[in-house]
Protein backbone atom coordinates (compact mmCIF):
# COMPACT_ATOMS: atom_id res chain seq x y z
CA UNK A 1 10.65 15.62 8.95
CA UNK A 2 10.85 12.20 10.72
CA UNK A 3 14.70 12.43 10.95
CA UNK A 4 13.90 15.48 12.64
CA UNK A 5 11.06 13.88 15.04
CA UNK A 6 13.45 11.48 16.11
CA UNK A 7 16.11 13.92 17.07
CA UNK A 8 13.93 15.62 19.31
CA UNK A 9 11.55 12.92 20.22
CA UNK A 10 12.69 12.96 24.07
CA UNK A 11 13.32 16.96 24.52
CA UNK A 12 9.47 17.29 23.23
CA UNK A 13 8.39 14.68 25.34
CA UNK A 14 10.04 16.10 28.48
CA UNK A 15 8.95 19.51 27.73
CA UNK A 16 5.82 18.62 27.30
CA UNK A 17 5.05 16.84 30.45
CA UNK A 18 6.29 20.24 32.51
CA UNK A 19 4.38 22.72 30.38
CA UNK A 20 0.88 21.55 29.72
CA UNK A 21 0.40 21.97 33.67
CA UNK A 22 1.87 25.14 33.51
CA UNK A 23 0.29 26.67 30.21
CA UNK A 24 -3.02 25.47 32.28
CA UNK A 25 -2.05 27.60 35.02
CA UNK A 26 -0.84 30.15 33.12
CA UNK A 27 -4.40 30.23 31.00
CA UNK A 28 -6.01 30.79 34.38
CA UNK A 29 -4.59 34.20 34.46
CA UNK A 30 -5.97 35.09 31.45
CA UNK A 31 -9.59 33.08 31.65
CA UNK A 32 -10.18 35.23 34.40
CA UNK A 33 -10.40 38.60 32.02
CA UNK A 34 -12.04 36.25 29.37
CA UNK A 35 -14.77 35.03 31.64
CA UNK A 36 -15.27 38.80 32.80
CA UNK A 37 -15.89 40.36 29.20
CA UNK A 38 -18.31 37.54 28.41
CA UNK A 39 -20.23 37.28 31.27
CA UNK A 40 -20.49 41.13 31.30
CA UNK A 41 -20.44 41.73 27.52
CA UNK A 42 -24.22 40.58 26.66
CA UNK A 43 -25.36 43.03 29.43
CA UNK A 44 -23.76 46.10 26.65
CA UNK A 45 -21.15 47.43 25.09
CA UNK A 46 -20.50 50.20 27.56
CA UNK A 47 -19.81 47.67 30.23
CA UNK A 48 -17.66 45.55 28.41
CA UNK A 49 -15.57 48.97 27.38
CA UNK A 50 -15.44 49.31 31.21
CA UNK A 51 -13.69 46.05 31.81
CA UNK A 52 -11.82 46.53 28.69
CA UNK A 53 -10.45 49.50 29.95
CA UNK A 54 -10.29 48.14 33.42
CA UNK A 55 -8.34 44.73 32.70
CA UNK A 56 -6.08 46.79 30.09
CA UNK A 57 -5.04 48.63 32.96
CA UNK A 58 -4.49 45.62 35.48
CA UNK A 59 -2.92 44.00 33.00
CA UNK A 60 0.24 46.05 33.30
CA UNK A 61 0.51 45.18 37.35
CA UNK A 62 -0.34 41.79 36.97
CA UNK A 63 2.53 41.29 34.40
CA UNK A 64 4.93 42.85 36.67
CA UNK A 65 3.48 40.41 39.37
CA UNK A 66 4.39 37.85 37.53
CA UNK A 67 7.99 39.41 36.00
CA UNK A 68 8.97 39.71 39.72
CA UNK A 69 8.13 36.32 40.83
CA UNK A 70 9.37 34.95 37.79
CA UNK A 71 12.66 35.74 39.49
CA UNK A 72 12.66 32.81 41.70
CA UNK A 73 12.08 30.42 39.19
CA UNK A 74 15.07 30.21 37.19
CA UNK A 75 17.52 30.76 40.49
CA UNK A 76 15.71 27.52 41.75
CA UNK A 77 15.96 25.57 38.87
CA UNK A 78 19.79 26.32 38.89
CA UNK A 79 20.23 25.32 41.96
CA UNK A 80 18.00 22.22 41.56
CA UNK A 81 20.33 21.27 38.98
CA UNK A 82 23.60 21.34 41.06
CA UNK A 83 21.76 19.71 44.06
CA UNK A 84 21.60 22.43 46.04
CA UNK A 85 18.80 22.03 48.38
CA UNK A 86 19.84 24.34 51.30
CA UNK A 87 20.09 27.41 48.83
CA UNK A 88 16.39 26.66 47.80
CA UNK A 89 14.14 27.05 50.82
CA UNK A 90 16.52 29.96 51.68
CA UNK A 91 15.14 31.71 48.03
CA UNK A 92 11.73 31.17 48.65
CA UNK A 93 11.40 33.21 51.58
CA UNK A 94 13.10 36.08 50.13
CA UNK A 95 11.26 35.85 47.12
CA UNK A 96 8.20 35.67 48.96
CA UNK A 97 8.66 39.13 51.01
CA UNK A 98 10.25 40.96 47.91
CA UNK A 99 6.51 39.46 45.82
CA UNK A 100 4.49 40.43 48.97
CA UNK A 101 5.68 44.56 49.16
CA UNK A 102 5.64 44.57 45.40
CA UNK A 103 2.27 43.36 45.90
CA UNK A 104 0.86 45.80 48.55
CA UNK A 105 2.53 48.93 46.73
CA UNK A 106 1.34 48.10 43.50
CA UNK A 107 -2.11 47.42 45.07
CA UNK A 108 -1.98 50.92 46.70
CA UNK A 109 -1.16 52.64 43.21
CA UNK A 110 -4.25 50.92 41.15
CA UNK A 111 -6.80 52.00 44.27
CA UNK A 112 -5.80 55.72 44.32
CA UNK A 113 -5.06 55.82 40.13
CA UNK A 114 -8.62 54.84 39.71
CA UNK A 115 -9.82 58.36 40.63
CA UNK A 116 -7.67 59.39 37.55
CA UNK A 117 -9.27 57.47 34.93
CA UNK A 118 -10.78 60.37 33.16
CA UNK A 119 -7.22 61.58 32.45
CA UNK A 120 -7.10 59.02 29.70
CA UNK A 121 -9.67 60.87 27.37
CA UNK A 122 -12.04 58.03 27.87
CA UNK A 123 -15.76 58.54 27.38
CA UNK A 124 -17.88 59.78 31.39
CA UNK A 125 -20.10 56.31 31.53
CA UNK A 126 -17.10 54.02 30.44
CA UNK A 127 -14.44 55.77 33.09
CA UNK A 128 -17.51 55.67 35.33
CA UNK A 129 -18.12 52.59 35.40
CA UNK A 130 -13.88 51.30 35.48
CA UNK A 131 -13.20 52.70 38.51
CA UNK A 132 -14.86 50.49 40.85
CA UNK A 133 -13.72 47.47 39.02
CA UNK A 134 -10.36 48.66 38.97
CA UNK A 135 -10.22 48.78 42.53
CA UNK A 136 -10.94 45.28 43.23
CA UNK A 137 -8.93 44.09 40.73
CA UNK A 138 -6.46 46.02 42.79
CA UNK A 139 -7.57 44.33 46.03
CA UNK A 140 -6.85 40.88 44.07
CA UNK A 141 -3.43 41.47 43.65
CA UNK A 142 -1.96 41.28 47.17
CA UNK A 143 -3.36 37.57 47.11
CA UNK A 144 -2.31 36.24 43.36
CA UNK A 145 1.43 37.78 44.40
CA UNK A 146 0.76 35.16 47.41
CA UNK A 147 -0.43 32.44 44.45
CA UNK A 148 2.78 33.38 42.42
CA UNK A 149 5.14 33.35 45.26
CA UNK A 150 4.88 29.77 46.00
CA UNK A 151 3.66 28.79 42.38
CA UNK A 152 7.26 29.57 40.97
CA UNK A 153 8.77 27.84 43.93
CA UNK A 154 7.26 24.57 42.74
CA UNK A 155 7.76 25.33 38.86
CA UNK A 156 11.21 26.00 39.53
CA UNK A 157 11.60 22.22 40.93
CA UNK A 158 9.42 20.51 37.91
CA UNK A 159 6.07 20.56 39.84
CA UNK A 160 3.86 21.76 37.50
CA UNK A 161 0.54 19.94 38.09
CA UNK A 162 -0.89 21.55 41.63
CA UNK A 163 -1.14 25.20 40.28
CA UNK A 164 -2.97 24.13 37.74
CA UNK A 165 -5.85 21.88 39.33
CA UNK A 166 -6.08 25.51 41.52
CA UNK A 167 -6.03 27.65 38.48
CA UNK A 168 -8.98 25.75 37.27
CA UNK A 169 -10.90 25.40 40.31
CA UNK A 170 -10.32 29.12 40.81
CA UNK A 171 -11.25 29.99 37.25
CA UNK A 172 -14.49 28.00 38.23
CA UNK A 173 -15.44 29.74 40.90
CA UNK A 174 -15.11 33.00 39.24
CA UNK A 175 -17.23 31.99 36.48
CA UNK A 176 -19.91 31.05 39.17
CA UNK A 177 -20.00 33.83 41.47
CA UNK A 178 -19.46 36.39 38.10
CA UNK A 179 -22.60 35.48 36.61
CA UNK A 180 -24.92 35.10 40.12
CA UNK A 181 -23.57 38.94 40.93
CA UNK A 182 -23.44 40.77 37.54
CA UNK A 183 -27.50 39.35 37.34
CA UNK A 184 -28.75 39.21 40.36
CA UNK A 185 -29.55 35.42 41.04
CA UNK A 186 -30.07 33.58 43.86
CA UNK A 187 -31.70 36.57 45.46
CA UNK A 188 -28.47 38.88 45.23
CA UNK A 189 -28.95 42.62 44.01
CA UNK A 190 -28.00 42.97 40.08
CA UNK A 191 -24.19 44.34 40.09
CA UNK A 192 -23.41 44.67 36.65
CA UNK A 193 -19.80 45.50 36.85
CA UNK A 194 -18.69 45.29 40.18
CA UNK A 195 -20.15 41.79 40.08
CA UNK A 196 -17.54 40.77 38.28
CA UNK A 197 -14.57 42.62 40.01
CA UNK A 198 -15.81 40.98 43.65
CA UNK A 199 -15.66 37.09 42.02
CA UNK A 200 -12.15 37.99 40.66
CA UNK A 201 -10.97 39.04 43.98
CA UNK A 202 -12.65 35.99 45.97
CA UNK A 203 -11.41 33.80 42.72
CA UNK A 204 -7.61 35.17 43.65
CA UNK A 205 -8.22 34.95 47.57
CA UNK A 206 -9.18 31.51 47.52
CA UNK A 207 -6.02 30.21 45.15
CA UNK A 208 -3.30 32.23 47.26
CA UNK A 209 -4.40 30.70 49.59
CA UNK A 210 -4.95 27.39 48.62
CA UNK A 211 -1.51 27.44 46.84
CA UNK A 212 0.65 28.51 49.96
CA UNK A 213 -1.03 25.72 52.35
CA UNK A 214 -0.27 22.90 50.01
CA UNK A 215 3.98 23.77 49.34
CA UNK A 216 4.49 24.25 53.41
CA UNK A 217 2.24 21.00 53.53
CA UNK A 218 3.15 18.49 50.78
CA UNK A 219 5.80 15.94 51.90
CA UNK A 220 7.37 16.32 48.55
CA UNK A 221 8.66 19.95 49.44
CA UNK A 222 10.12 19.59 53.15
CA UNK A 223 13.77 18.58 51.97
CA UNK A 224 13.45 21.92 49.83
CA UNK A 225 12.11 23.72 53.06
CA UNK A 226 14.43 23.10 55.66
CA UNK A 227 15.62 26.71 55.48
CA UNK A 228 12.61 28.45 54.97
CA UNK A 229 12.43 31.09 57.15
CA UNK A 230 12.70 34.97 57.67
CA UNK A 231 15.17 34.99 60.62
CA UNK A 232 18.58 34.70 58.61
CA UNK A 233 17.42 37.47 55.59
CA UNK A 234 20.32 38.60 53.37
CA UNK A 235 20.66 41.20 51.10
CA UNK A 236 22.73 39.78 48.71
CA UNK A 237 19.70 36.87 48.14
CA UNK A 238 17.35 40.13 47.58
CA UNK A 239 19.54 41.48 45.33
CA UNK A 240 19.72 38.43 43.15
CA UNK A 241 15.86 37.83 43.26
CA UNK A 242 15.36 41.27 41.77
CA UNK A 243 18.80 41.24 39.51
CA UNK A 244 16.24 38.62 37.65
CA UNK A 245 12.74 39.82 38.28
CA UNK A 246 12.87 43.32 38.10
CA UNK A 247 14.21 43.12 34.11
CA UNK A 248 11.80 40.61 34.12
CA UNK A 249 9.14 42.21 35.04
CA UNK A 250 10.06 45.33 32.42
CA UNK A 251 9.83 42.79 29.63
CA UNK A 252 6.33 41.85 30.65
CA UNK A 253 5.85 45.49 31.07
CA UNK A 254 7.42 46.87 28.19
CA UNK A 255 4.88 44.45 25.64
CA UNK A 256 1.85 44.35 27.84
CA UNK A 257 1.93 48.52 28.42
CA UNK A 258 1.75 48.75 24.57
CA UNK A 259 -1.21 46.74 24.24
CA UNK A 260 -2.64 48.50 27.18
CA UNK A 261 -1.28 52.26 25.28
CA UNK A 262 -2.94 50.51 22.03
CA UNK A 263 -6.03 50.23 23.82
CA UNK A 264 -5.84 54.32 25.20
CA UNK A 265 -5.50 55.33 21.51
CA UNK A 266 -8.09 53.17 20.66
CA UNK A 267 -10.77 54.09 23.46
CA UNK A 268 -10.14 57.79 21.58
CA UNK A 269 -12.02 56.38 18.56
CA UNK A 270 -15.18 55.03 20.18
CA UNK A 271 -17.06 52.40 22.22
CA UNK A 272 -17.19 50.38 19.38
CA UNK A 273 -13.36 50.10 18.59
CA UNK A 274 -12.78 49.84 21.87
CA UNK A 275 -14.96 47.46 22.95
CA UNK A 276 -13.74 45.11 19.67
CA UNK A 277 -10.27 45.68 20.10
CA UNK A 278 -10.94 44.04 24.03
CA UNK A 279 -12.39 41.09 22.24
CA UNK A 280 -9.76 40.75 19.99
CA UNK A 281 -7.47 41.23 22.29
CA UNK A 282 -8.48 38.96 25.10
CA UNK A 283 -8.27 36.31 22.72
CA UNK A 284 -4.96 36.50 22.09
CA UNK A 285 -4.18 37.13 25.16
CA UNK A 286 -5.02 33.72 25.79
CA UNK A 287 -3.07 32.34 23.10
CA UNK A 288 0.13 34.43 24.64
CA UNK A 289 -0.51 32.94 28.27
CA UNK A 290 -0.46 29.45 25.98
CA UNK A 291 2.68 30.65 24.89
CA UNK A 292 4.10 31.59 27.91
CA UNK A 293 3.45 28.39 29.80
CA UNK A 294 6.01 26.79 26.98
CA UNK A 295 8.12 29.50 27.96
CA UNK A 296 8.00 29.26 31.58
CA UNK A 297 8.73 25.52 30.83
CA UNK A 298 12.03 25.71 28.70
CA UNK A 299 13.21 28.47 31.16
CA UNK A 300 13.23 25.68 33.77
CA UNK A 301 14.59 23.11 31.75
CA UNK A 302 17.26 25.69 30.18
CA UNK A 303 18.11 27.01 34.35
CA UNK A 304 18.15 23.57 35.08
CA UNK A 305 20.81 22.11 32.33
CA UNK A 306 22.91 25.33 32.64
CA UNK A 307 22.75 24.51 36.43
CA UNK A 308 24.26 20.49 35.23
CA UNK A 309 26.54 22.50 32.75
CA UNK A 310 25.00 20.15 29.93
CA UNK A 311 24.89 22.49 27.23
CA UNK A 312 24.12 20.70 24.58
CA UNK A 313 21.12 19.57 25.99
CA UNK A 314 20.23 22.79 27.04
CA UNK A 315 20.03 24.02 23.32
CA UNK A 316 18.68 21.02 21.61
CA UNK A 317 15.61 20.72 24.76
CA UNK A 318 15.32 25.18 23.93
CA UNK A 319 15.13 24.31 19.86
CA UNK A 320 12.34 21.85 20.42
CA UNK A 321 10.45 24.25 22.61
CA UNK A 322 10.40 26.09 19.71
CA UNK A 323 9.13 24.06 17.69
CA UNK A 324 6.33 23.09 19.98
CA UNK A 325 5.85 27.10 19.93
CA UNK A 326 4.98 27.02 16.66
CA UNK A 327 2.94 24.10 16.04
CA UNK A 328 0.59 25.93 19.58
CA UNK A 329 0.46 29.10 17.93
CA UNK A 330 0.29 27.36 13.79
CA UNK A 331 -3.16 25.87 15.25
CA UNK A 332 -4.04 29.83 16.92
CA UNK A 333 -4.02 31.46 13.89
CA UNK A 334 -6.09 28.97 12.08
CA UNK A 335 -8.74 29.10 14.53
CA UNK A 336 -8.28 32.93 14.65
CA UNK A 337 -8.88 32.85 10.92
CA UNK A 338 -11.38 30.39 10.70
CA UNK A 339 -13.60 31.25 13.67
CA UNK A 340 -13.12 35.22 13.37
CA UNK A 341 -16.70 35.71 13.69
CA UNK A 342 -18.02 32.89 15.85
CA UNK A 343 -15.59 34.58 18.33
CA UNK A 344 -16.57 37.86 18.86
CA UNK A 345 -20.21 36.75 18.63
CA UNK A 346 -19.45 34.92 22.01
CA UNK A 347 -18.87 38.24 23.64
CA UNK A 348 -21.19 40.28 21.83
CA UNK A 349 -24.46 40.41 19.97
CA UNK A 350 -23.42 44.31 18.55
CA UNK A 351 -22.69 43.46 14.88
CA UNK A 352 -20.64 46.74 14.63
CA UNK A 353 -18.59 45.19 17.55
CA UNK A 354 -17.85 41.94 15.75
CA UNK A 355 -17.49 43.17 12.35
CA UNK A 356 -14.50 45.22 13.83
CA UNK A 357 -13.30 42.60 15.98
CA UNK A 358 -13.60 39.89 13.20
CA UNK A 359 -10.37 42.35 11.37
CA UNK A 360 -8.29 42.42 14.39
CA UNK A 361 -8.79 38.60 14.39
CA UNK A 362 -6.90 38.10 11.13
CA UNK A 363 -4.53 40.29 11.90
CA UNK A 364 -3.86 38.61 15.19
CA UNK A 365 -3.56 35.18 13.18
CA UNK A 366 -0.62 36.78 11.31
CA UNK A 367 1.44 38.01 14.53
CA UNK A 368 0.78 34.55 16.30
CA UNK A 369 3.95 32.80 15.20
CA UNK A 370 5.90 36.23 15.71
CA UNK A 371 4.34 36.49 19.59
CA UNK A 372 5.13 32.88 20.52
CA UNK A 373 8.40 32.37 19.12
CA UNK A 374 9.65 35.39 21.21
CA UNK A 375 7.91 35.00 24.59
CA UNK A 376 10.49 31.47 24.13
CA UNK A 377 13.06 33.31 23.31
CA UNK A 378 12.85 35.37 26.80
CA UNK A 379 12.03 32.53 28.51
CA UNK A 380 15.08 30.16 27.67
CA UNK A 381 17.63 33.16 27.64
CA UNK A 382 16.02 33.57 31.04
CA UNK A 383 16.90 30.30 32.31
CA UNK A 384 20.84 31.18 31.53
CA UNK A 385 20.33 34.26 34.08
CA UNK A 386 20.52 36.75 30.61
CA UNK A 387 17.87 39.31 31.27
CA UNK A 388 19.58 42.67 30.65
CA UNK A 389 19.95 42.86 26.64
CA UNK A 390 16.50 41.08 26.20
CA UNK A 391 14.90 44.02 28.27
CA UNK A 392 16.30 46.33 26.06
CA UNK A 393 14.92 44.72 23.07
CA UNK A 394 11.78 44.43 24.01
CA UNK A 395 11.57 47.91 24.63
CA UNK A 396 12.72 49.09 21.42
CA UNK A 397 10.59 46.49 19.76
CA UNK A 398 7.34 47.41 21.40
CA UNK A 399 7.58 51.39 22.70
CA UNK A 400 10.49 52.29 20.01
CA UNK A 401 8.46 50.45 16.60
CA UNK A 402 4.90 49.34 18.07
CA UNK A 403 3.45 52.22 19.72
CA UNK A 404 5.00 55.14 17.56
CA UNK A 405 4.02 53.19 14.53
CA UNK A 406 0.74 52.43 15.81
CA UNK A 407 0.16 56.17 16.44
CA UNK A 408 1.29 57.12 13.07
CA UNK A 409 -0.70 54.63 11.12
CA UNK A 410 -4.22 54.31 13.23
CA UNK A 411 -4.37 58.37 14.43
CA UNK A 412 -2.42 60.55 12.09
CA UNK A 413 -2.64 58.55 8.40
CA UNK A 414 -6.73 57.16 9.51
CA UNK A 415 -6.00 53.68 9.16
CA UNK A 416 -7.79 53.22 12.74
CA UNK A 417 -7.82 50.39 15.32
CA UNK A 418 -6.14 47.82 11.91
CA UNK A 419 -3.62 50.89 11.52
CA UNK A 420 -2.72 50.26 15.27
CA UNK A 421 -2.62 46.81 15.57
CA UNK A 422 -0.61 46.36 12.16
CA UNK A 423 1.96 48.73 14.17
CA UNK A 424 1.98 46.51 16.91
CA UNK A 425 2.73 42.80 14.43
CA UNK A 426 5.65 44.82 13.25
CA UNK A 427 6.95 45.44 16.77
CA UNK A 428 6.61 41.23 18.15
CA UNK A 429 8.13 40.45 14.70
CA UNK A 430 11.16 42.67 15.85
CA UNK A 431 11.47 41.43 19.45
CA UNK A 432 10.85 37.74 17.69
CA UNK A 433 14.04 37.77 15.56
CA UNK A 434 16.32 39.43 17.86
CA UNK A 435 16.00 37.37 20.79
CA UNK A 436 16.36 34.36 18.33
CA UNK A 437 19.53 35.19 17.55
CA UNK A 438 20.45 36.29 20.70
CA UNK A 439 19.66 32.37 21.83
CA UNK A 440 21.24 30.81 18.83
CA UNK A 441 24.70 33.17 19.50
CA UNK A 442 24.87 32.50 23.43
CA UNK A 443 23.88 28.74 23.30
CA UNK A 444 26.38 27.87 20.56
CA UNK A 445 29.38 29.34 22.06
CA UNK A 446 28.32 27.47 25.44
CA UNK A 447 28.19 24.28 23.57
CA UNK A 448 31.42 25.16 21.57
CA UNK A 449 32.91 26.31 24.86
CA UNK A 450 32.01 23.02 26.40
């Protein structure tokens, strides 16, 4: 074990210092759903099914938000690695108009789908009450596409620190102005669930923002700016942004949409299920984001030594990322395990609601290695520019395995919301080992090639 400490001492080390920031940042995503449920959960379980079904929706957008910008990232780091600052500034600004439509059409499609929520089979009060916070969740996405747009322009050059100070400043200020409008203080009317869907929007406002003013500001940026501009748009650069980001953006899609189509078939089986699975859920949700900020991490390490051509550290810096993976997500599933009903309970008071919750919890401790080990996967075949194949694999792991298997085993055999969520550890343990040896292949015919 020391032997293998020492091999790997630096790569961890390195990796380290560029991901906490960014598995900070990337937590702030997630916190913002987490801070909704439990600042709205002790007012009911009908309201917390709301934003359940509410943030299950979103959740799908927001990941292709973030698929899309994700595009930039690795196309930077590349050409950060062969020096090539005029081809940088000249990315962000197409990056930044192909994030910004993305952003206004998907924000368009969530404010005129929320008239359609009863189409899902979900119970009158619960639909009722989802639609309004739907639509300003959909309001906050034109501004966190603004927040990702320049976020991934600094990731993509090893700046990892300023997105997350702004995450958690933003993450406080949603916290604060949830709880003053979902209860009325401070002389404001009592808003229940729209209270919270107004602080995530002024939460997502401010960090856009805030985000976009300090890259065109900070000194450390202007060599990487001197092309910035939209007078000399091409194509071609378009066409590369999305040749990364769209399949991007599926993968998030393809894994997130079957938690979200997990959460349909389990809103058929009560407020109760539902309202547990959402606890269970958001949870390890958070533990993914965790996850994906190591990802995001050895995506920009892996772009940037397949930019430098130096393959082998490229795979020895990827191996150690996972094994930082699993040590994160060893020390989820414990806590998962251990705390399964001290969780819920900070949600919740319903004792149906936790008991529930408190079995999703263990099984969410099992698929914990499975989940981080293959958001890593994606992320460091990302870096090489290989998107294509690890699309399709996530989409027979999670739509061909999870949700079939989920439908079979918590609807048709009665197994319930464990049935579904069994279904779905089955389909991350898929995705998991395929991508793994999809790395292991491609990286050690790059080093052999070398």
């Amino acid at each position: 074990m020391k032997q293998l400490y020492l091999k790997y001492r630096g790569y961890y080390k390195d990796n380290f210092h560029l991901a906490y920031p960014v598995i900070i940042s990337q937590l702030g995503h997630t916190l913002v759903a987490l801070s909704d449920s439990i600042i709205i959960g002790h007012t009911g379980k009908v309201p917390l099914a709301a934003v359940s079904l509410g943030n299950g929706l979103f959740s799908v957008f927001m990941v292709t938000g973030i698929g899309m910008s994700y595009g930039l990232t690795p196309l930077i780091a590349q050409e950060n690695g062969r020096g090539n600052k005029t081809a940088i500034g000249h990315l962000l600004s197409h990056s930044l108009i192909v994030n910004m439509v993305v952003g206004f059409l998907l924000s368009a499609v969530i404010y005129f789908g929320s008239s359609h929520l009863t189409l899902l089979r979900q119970e009158a009060d619960v639909a009722a009450q989802a639609k309004p916070f739907l639509r300003y969740l959909g309001f906050s996405f034109i501004p966190l596409m603004l927040f990702l747009s320049f976020k991934q322009f600094a990731e993509g050059l090893g700046f990892t620190r300023q997105a997350m100070n702004i995450s958690i400043i933003g993450n406080a200020i949603n916290i604060i102005i949830g709880i003053t409008l979902v209860y009325g203080l401070f002389g404001f009317p009592r808003m229940g669930v729209v209270g919270v869907g107004i602080a995530t929007f002024t939460d997502r406002l401010i960090m856009g923002i805030t985000m976009a003013f300090y890259v065109l500001r900070a000194p450390r940026f202007k060599p990487y700016l001197q092309t910035f501009g939209f007078s000399n748009l091409k194509m071609s650069s378009v066409k590369k942004i999305l040749g990364i980001g769209t399949p991007v953006a599926l993968q998030y899609i393809f894994e997130i949409s079957a938690f979200s189509g997990a959460a349909v078939m389990v809103g058929w089986m009560g407020a109760a299920e539902l309202a547990a699975h959402q606890i269970a859920l958001s949870l390890a949700a958070m533990t993914y984001m965790m996850a994906s900020g190591v990802s995001a991490a050895a995506g920009i390490k892996s772009g940037n030594n397949f930019g430098k051509k130096d393959y082998t550290s490229l795979r020895l810096s990827a191996i150690a990322s996972y094994h930082m993976v699993l040590v994160l997500m060893g020390g989820a599933a414990l806590l998962f395990t251990f705390g399964r009903f001290l969780l819920p309970a900070m949600y919740i008071n319903d004792p149906q609601v936790i008991h529930i919750a408190s079995g999703l919890l263990i099984i969410a401790a099992f698929f914990q290695l499975f989940d981080g080990t293959q958001v890593v996967g994606l992320g460091i075949l990302r870096g090489l520019g290989d998107v294509k194949v690890p699309t399709v694999i996530t989409l027979i792991a999670y739509w061909g395995i999870g949700i079939p298997l989920g439908y079979l085993l918590g609807i048709r055999l009665g197994f319930g919301v464990q049935g579904v969520w069994w279904a779905l550890l089955l389909g991350l343990l898929a995705a998991s080992v395929q991508l793994f040896i999809r790395f292991h292949i491609k990286t050690k015919k790059l080093v052999e090639e070398a």
